[in-house]
PDB file of N, CA and C in Angstrom:
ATOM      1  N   UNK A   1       6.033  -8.021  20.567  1.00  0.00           N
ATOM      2  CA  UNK A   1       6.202  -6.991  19.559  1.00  0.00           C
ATOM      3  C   UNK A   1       5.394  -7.371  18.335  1.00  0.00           C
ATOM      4  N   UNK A   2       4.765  -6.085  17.771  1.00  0.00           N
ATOM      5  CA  UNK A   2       4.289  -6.613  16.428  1.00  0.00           C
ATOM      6  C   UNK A   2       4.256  -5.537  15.723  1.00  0.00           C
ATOM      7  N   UNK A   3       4.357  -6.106  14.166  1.00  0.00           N
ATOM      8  CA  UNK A   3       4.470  -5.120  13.032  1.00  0.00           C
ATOM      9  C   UNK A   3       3.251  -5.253  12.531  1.00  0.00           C
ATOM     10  N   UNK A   4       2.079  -4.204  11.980  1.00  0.00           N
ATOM     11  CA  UNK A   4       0.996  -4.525  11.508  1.00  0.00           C
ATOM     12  C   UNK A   4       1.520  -3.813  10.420  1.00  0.00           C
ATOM     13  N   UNK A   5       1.208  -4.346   8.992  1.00  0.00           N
ATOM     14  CA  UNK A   5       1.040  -4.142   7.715  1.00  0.00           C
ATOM     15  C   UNK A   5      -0.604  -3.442   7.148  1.00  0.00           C
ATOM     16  N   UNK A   6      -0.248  -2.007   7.576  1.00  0.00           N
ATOM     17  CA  UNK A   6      -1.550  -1.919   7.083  1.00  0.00           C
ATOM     18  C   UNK A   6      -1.779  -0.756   5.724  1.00  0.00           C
ATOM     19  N   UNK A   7      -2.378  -0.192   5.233  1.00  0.00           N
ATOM     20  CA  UNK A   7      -2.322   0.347   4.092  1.00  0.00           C
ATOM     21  C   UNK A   7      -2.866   2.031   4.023  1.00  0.00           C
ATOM     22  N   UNK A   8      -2.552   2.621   2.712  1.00  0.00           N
ATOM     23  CA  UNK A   8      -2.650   3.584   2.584  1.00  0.00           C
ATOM     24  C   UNK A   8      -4.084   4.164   2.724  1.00  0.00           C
ATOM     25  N   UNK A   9      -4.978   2.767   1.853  1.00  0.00           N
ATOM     26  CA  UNK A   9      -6.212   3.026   1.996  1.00  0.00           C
ATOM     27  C   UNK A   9      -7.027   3.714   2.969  1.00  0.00           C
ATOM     28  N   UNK A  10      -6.355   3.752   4.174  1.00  0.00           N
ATOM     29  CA  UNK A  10      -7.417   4.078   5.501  1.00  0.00           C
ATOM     30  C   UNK A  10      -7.262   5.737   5.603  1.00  0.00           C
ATOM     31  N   UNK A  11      -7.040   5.985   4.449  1.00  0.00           N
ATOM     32  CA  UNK A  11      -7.162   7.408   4.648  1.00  0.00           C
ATOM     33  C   UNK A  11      -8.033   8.003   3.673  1.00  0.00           C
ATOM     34  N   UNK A  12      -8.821   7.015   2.475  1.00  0.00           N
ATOM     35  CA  UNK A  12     -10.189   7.071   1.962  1.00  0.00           C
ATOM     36  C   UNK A  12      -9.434   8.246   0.513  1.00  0.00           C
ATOM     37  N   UNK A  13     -10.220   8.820   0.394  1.00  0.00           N
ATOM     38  CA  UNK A  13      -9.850  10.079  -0.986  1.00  0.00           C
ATOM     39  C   UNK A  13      -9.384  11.218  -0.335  1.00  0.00           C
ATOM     40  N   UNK A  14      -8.346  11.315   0.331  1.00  0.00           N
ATOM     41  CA  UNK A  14      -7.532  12.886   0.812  1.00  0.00           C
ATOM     42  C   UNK A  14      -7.974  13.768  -0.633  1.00  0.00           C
ATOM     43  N   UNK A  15      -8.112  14.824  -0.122  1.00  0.00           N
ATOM     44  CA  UNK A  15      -7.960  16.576  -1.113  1.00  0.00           C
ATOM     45  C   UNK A  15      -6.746  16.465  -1.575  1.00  0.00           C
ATOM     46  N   UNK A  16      -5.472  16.301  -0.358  1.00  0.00           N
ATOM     47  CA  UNK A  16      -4.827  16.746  -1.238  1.00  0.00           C
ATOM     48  C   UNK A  16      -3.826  15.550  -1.790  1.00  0.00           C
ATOM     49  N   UNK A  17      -2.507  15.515  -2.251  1.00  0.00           N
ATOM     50  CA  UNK A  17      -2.025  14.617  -3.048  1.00  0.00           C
ATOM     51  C   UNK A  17      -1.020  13.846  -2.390  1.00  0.00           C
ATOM     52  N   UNK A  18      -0.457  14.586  -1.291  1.00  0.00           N
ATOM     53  CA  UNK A  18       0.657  14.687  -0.530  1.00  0.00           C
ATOM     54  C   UNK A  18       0.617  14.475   1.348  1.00  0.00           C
ATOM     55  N   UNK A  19       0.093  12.798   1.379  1.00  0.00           N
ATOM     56  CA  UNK A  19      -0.778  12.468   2.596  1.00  0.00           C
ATOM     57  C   UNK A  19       0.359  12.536   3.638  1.00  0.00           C
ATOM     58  N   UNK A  20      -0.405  12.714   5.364  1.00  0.00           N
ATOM     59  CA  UNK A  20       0.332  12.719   6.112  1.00  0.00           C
ATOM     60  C   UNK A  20      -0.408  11.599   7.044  1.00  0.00           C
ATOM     61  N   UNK A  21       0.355  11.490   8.458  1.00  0.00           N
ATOM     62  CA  UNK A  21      -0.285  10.805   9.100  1.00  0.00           C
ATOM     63  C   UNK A  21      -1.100  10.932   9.843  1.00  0.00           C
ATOM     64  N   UNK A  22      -1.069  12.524   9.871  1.00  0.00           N
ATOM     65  CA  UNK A  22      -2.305  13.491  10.734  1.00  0.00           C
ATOM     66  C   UNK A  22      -3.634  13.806   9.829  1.00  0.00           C
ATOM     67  N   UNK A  23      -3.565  13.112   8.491  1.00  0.00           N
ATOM     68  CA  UNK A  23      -5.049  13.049   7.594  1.00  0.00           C
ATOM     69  C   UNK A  23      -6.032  12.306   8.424  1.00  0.00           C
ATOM     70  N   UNK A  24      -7.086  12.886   8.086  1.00  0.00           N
ATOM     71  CA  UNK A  24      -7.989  12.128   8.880  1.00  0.00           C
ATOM     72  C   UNK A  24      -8.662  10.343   8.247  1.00  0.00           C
ATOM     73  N   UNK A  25      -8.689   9.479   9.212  1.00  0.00           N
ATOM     74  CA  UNK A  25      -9.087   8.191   8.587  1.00  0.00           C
ATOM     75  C   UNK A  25     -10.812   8.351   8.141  1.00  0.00           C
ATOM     76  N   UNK A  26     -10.611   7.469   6.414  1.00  0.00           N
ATOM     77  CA  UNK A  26     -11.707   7.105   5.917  1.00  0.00           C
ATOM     78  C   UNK A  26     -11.783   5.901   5.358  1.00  0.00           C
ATOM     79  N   UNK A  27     -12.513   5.128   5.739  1.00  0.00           N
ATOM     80  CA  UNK A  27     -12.516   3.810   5.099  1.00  0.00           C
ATOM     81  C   UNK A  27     -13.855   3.895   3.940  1.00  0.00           C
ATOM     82  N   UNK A  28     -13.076   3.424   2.628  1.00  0.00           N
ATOM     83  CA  UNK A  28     -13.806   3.599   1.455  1.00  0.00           C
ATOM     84  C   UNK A  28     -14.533   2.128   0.285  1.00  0.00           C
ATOM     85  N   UNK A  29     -13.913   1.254   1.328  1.00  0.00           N
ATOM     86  CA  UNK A  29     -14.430   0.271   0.486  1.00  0.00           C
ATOM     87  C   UNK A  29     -14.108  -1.342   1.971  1.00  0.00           C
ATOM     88  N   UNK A  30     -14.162  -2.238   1.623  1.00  0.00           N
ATOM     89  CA  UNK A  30     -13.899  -3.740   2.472  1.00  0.00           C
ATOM     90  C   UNK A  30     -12.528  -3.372   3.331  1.00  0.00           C
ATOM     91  N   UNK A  31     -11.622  -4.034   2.069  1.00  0.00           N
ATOM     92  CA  UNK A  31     -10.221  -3.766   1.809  1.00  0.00           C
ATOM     93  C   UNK A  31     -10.296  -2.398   3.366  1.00  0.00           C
ATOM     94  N   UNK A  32     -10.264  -1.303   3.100  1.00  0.00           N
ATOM     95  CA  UNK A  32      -9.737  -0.581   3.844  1.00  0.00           C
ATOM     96  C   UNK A  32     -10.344  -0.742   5.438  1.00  0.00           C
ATOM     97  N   UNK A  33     -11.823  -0.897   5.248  1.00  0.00           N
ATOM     98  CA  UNK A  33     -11.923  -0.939   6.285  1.00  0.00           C
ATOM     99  C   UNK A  33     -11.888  -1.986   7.505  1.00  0.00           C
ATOM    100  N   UNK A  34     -11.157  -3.597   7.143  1.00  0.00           N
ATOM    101  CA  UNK A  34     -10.240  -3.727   7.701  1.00  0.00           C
ATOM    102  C   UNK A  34      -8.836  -3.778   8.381  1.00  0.00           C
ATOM    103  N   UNK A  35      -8.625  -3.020   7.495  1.00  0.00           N
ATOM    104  CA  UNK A  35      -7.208  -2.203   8.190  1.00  0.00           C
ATOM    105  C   UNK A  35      -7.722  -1.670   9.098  1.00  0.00           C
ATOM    106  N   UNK A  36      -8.519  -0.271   8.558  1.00  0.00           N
ATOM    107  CA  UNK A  36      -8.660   0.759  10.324  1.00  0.00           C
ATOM    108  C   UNK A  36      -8.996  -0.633  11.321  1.00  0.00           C
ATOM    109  N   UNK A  37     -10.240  -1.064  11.439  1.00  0.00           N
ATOM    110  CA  UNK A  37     -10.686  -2.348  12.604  1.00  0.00           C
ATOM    111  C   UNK A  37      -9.419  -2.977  13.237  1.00  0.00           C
ATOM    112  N   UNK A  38      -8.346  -3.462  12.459  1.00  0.00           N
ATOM    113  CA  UNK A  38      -6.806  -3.605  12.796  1.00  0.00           C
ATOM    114  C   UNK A  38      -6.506  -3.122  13.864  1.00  0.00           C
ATOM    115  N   UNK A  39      -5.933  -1.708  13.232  1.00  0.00           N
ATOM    116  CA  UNK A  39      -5.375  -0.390  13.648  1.00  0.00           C
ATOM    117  C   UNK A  39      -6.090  -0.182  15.065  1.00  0.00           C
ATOM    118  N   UNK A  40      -6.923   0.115  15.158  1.00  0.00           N
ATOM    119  CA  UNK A  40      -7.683   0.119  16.002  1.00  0.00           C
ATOM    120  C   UNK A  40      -7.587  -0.954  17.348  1.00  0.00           C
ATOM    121  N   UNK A  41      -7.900  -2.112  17.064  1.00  0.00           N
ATOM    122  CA  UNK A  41      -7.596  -3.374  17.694  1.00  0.00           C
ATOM    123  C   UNK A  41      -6.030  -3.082  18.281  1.00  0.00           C
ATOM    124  N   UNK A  42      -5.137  -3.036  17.499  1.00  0.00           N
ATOM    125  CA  UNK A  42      -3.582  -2.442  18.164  1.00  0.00           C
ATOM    126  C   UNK A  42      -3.951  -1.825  19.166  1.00  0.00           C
ATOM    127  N   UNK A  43      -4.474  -0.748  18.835  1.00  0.00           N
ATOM    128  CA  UNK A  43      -4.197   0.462  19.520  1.00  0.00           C
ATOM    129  C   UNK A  43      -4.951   0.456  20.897  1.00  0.00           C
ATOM    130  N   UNK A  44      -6.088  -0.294  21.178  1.00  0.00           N
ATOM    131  CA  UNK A  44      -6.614  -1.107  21.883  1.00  0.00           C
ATOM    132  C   UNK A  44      -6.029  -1.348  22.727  1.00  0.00           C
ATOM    133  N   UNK A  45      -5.064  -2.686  22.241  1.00  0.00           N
ATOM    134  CA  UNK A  45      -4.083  -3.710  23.174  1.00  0.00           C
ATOM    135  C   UNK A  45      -2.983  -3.252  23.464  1.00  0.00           C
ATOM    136  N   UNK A  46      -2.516  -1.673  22.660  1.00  0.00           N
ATOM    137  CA  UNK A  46      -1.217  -1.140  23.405  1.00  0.00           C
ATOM    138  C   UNK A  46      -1.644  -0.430  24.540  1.00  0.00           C
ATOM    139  N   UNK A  47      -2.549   0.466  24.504  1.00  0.00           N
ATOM    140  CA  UNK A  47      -3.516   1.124  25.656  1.00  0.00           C
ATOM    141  C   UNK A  47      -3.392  -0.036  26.992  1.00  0.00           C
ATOM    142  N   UNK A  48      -4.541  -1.038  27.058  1.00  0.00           N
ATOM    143  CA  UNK A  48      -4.588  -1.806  27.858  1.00  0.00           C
ATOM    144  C   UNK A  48      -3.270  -2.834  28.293  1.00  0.00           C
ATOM    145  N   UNK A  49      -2.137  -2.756  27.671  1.00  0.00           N
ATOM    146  CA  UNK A  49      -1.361  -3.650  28.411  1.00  0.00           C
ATOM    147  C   UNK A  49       0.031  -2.897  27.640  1.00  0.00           C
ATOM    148  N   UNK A  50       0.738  -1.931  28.458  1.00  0.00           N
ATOM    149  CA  UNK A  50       2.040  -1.139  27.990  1.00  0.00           C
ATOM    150  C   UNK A  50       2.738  -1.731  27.137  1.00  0.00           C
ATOM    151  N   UNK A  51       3.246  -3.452  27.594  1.00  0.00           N
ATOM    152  CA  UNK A  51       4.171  -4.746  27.100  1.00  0.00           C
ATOM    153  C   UNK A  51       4.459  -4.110  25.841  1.00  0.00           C
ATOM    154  N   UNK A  52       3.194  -4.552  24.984  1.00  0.00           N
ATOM    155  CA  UNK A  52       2.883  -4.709  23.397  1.00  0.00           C
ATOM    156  C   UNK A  52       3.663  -3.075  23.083  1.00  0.00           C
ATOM    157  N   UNK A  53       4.675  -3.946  22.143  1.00  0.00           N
ATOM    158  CA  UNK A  53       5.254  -2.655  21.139  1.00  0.00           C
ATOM    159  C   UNK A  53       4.740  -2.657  19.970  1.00  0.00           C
ATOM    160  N   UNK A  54       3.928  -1.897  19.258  1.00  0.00           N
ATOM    161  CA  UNK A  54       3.320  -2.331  18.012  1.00  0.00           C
ATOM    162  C   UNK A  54       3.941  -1.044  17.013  1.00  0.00           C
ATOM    163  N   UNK A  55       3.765  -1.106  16.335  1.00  0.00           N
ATOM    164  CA  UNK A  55       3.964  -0.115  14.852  1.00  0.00           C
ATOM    165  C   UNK A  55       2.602  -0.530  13.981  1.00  0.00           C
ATOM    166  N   UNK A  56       2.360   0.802  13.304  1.00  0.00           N
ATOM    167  CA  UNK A  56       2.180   0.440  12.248  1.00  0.00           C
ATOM    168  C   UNK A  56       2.268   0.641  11.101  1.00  0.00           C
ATOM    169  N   UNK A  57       2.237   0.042   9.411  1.00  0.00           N
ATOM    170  CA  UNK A  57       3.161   0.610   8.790  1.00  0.00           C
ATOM    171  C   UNK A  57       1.899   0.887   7.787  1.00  0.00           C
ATOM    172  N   UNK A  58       2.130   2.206   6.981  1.00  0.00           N
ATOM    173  CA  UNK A  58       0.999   2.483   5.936  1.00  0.00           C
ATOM    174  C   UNK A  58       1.290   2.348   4.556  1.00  0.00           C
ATOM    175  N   UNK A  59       1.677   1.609   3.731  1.00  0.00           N
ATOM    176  CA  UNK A  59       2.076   0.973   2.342  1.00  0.00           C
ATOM    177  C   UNK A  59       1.486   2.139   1.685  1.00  0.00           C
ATOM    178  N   UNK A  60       2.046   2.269   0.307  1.00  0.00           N
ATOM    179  CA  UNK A  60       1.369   2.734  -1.108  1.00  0.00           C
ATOM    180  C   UNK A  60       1.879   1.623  -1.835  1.00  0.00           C
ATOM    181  N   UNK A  61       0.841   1.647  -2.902  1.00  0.00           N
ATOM    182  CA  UNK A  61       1.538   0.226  -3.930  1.00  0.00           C
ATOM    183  C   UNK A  61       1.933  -0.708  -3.406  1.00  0.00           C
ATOM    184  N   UNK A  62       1.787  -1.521  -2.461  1.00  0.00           N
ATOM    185  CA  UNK A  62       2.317  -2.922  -2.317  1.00  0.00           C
ATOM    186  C   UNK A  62       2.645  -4.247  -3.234  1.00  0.00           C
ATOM    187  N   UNK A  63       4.065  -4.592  -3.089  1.00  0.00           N
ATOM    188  CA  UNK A  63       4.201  -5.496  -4.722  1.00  0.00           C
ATOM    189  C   UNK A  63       4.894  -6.237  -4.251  1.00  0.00           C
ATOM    190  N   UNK A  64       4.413  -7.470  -4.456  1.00  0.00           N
ATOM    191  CA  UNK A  64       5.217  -8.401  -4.139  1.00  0.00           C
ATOM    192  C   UNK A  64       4.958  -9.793  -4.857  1.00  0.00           C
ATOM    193  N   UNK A  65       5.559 -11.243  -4.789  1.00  0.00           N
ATOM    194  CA  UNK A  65       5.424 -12.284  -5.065  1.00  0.00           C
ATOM    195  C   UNK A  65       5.963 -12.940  -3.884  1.00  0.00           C
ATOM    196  N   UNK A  66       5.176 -14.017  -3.515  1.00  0.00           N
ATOM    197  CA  UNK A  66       5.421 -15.067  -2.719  1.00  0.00           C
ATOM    198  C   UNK A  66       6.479 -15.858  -3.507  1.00  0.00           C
ATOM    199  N   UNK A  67       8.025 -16.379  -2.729  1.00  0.00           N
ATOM    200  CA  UNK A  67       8.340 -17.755  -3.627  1.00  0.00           C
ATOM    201  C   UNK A  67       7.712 -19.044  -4.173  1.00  0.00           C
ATOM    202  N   UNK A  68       6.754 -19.491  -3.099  1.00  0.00           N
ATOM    203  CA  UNK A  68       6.178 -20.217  -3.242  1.00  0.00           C
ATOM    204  C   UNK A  68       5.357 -20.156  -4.274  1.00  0.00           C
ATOM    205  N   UNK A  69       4.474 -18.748  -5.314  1.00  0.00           N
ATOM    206  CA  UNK A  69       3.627 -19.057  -6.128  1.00  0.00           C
ATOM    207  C   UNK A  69       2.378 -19.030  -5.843  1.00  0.00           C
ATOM    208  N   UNK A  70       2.079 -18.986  -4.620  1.00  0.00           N
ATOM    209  CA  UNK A  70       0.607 -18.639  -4.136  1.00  0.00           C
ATOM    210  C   UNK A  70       0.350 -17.272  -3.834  1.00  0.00           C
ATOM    211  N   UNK A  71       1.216 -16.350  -3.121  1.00  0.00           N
ATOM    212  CA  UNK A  71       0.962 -14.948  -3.423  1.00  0.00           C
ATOM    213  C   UNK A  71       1.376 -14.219  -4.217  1.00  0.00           C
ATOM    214  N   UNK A  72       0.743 -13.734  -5.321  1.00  0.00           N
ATOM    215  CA  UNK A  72       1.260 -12.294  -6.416  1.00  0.00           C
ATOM    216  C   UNK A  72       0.778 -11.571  -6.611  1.00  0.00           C
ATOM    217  N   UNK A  73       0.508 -10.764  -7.921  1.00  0.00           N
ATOM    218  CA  UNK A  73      -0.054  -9.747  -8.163  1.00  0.00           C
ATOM    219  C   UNK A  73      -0.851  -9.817  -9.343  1.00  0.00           C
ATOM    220  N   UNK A  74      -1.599 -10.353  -9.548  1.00  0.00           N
ATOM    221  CA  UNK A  74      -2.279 -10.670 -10.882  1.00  0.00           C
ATOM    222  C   UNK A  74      -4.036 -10.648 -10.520  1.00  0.00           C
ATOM    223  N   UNK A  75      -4.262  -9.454 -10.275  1.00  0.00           N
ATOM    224  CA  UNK A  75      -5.818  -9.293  -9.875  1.00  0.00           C
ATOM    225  C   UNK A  75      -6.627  -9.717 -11.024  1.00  0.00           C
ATOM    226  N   UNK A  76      -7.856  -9.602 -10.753  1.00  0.00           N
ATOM    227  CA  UNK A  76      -8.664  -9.902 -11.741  1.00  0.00           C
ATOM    228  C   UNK A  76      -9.121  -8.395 -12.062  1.00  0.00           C
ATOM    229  N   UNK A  77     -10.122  -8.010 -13.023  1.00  0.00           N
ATOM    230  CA  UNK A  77     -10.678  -6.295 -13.194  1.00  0.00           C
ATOM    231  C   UNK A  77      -9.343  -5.710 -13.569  1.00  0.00           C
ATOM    232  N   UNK A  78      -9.524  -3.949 -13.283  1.00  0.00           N
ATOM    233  CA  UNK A  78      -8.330  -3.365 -13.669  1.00  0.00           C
ATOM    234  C   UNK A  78      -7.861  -3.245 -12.446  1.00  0.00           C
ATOM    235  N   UNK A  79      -6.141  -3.228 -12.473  1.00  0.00           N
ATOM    236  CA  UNK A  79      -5.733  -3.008 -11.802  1.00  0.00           C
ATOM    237  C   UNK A  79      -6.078  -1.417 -10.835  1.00  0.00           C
ATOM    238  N   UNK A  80      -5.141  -1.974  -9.267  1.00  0.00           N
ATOM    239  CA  UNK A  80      -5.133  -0.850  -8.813  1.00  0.00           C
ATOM    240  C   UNK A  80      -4.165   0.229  -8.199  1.00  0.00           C
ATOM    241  N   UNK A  81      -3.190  -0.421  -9.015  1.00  0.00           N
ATOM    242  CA  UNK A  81      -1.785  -0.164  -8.401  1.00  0.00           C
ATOM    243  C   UNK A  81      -0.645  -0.157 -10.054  1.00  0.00           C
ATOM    244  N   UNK A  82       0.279   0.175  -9.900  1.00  0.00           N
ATOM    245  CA  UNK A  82       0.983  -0.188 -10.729  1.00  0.00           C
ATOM    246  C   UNK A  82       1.990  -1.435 -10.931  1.00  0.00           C
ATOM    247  N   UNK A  83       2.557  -2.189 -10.190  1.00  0.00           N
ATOM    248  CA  UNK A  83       3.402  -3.205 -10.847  1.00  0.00           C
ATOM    249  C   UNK A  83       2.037  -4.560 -11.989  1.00  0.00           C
ATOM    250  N   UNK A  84       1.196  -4.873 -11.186  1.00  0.00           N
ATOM    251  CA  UNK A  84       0.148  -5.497 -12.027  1.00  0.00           C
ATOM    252  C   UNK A  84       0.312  -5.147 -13.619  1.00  0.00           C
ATOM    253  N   UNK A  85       0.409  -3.585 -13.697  1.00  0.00           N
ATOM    254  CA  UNK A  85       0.272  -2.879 -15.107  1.00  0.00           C
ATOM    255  C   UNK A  85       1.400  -2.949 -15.930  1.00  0.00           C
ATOM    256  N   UNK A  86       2.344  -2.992 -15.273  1.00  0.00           N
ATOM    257  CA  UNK A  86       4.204  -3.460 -15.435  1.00  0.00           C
ATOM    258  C   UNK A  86       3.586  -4.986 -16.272  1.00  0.00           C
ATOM    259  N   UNK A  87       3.535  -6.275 -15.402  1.00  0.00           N
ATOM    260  CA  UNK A  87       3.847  -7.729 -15.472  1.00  0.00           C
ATOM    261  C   UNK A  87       2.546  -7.661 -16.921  1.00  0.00           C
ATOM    262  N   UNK A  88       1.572  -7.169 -16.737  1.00  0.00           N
ATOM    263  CA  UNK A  88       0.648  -7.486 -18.009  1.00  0.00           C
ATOM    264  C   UNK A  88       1.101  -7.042 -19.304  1.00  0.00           C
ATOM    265  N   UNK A  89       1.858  -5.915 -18.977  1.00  0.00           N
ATOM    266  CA  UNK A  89       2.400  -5.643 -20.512  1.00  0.00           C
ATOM    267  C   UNK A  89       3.935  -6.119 -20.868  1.00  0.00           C
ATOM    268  N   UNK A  90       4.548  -6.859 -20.107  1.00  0.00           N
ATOM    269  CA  UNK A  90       5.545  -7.665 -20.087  1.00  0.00           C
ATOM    270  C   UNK A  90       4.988  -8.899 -20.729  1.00  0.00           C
ATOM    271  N   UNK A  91       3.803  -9.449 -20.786  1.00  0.00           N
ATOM    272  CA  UNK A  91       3.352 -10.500 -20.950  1.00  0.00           C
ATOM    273  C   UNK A  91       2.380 -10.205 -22.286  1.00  0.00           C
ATOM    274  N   UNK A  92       2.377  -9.147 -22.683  1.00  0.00           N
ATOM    275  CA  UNK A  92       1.710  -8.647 -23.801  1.00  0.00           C
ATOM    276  C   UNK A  92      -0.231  -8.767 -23.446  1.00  0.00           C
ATOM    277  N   UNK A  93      -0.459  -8.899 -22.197  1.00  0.00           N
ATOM    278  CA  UNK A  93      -2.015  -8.632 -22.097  1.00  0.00           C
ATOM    279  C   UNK A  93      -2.282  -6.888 -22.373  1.00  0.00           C
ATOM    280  N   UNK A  94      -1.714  -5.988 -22.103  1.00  0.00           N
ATOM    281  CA  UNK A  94      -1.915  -4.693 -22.573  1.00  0.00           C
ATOM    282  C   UNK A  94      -0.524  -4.094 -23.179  1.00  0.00           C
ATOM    283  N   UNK A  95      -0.714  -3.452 -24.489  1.00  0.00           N
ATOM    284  CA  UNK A  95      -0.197  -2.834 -25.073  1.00  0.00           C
ATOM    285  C   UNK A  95       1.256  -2.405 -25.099  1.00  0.00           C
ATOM    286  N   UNK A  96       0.865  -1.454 -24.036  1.00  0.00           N
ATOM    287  CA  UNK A  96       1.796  -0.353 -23.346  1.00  0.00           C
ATOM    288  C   UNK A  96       2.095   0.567 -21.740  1.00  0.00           C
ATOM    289  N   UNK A  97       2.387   0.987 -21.715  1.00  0.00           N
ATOM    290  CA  UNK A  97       2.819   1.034 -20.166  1.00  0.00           C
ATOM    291  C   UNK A  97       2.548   2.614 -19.911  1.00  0.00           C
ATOM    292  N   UNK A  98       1.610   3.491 -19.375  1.00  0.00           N
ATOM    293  CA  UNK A  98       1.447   4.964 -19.280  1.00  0.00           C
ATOM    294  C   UNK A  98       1.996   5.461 -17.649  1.00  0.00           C
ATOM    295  N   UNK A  99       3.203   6.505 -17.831  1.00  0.00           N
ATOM    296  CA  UNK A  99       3.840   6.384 -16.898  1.00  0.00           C
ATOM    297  C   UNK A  99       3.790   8.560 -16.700  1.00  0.00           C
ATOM    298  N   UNK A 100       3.243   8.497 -15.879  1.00  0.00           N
ATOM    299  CA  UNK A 100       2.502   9.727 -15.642  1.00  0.00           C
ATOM    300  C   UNK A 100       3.838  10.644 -14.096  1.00  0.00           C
ATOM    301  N   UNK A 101       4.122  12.274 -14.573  1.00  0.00           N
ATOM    302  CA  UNK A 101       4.596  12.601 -13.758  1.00  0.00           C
ATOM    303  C   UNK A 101       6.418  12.850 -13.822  1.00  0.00           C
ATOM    304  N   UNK A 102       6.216  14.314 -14.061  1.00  0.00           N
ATOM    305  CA  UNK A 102       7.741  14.896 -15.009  1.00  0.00           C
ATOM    306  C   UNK A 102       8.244  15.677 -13.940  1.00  0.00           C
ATOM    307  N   UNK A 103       7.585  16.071 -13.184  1.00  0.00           N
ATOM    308  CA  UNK A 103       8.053  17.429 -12.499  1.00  0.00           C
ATOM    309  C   UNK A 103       8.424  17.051 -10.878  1.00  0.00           C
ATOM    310  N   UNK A 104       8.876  15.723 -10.434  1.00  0.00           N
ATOM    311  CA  UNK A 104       8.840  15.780  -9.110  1.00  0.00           C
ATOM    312  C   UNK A 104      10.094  16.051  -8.941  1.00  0.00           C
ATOM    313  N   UNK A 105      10.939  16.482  -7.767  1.00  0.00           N
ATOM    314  CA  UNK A 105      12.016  16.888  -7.084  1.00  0.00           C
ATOM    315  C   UNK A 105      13.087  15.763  -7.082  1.00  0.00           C
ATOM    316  N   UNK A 106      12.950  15.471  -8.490  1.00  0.00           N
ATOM    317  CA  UNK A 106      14.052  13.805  -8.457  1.00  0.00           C
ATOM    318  C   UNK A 106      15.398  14.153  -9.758  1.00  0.00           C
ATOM    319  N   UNK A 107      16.094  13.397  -9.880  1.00  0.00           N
ATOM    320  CA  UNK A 107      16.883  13.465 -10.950  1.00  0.00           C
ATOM    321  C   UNK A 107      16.339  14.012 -12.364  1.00  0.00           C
ATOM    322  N   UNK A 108      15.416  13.140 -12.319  1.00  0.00           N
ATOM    323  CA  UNK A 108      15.159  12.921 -13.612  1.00  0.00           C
ATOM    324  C   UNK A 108      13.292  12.766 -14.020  1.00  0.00           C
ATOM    325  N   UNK A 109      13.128  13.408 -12.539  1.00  0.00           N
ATOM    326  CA  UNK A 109      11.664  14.219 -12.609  1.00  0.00           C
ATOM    327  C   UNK A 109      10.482  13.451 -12.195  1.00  0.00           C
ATOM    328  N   UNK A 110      10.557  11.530 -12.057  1.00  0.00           N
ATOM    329  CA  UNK A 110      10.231  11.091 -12.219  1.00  0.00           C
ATOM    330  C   UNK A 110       9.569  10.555 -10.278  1.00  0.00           C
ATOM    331  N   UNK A 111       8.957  10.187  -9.575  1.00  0.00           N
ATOM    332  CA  UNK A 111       8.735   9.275  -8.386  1.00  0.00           C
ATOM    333  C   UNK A 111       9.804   8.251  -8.073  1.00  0.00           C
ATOM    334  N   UNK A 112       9.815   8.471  -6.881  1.00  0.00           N
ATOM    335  CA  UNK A 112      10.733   7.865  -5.951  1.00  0.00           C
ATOM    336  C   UNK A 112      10.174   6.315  -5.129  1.00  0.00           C
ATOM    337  N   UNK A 113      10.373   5.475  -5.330  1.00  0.00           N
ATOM    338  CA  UNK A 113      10.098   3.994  -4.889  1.00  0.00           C
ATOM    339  C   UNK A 113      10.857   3.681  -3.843  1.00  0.00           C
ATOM    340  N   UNK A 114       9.935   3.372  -3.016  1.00  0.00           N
ATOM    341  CA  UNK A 114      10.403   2.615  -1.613  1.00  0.00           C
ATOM    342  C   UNK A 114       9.651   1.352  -1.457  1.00  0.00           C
ATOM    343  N   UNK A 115      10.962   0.419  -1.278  1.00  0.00           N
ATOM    344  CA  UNK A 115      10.578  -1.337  -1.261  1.00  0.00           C
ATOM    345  C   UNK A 115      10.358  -1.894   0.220  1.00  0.00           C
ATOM    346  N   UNK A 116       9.530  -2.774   0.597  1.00  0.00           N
ATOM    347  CA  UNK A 116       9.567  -4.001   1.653  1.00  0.00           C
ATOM    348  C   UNK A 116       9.100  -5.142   1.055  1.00  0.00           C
ATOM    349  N   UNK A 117       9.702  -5.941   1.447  1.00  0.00           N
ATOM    350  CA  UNK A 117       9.337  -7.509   0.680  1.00  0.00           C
ATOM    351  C   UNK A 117       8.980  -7.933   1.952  1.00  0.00           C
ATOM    352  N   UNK A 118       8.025  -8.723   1.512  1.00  0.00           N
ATOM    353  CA  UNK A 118       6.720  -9.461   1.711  1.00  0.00           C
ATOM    354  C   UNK A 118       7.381 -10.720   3.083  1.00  0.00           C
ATOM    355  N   UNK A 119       8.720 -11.416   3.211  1.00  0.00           N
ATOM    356  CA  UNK A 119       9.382 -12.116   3.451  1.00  0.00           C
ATOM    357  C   UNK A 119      10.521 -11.363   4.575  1.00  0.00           C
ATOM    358  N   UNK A 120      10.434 -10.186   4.190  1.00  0.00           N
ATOM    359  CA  UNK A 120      11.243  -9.879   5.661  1.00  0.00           C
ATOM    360  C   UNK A 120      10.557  -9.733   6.637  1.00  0.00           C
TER     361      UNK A 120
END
């Protein structure tokens, strides 16, 4: 069995805002286009040998910290995600925190967060 961790990226600049899994794949930069090569590779080895149960999973925002201290989130350039933009202005490297998006179908109007840690 295997879980591949792969990302949103492989679906390049969708039109529209609100991706599915039937968008078509575009790989737009490194980063993504090892995922599809991945993906692919799976899909490969589930074809050729039934056994293999694979998934795969497509992240937005991935955030995490290693306990250990060797994996986090502290890119270099600007970020490309949001928690990075969180921890820098916690730490006073930028200002303030711009938090975009009033009108979604939530309590209180705001995006809905879904977690996996890095360790399960």
């Amino acid at each position: 069995q295997l879980v591949f961790s792969s990302s949103t990226t492989v679906y390049g600049w969708p039109k529209e805002v609100l991706c599915t899994e039937e968008f078509p794949l575009s790989a737009t930069n490194p980063y993504s286009r090892t995922k599809l090569v991945i993906e692919d590779i799976c899909h490969d080895l589930q074809c050729s040998d039934p056994d293999w149960k694979i998934i795969l999973l497509r992240y937005f925002n991935a955030v995490d910290t290693h306990s250990s201290g060797y994996i986090g989130d502290d890119p270099l350039g600007v970020p490309n995600n949001l928690m990075p933009y969180v921890q820098q202005v916690a730490v006073g490297r930028r200002p303030t925190l711009t938090v975009y998006g009033t009108d979604y179908n939530t309590k209180d109007g705001t995006g809905v967060c879904a977690e996996v840690c890095i360790t399960d």
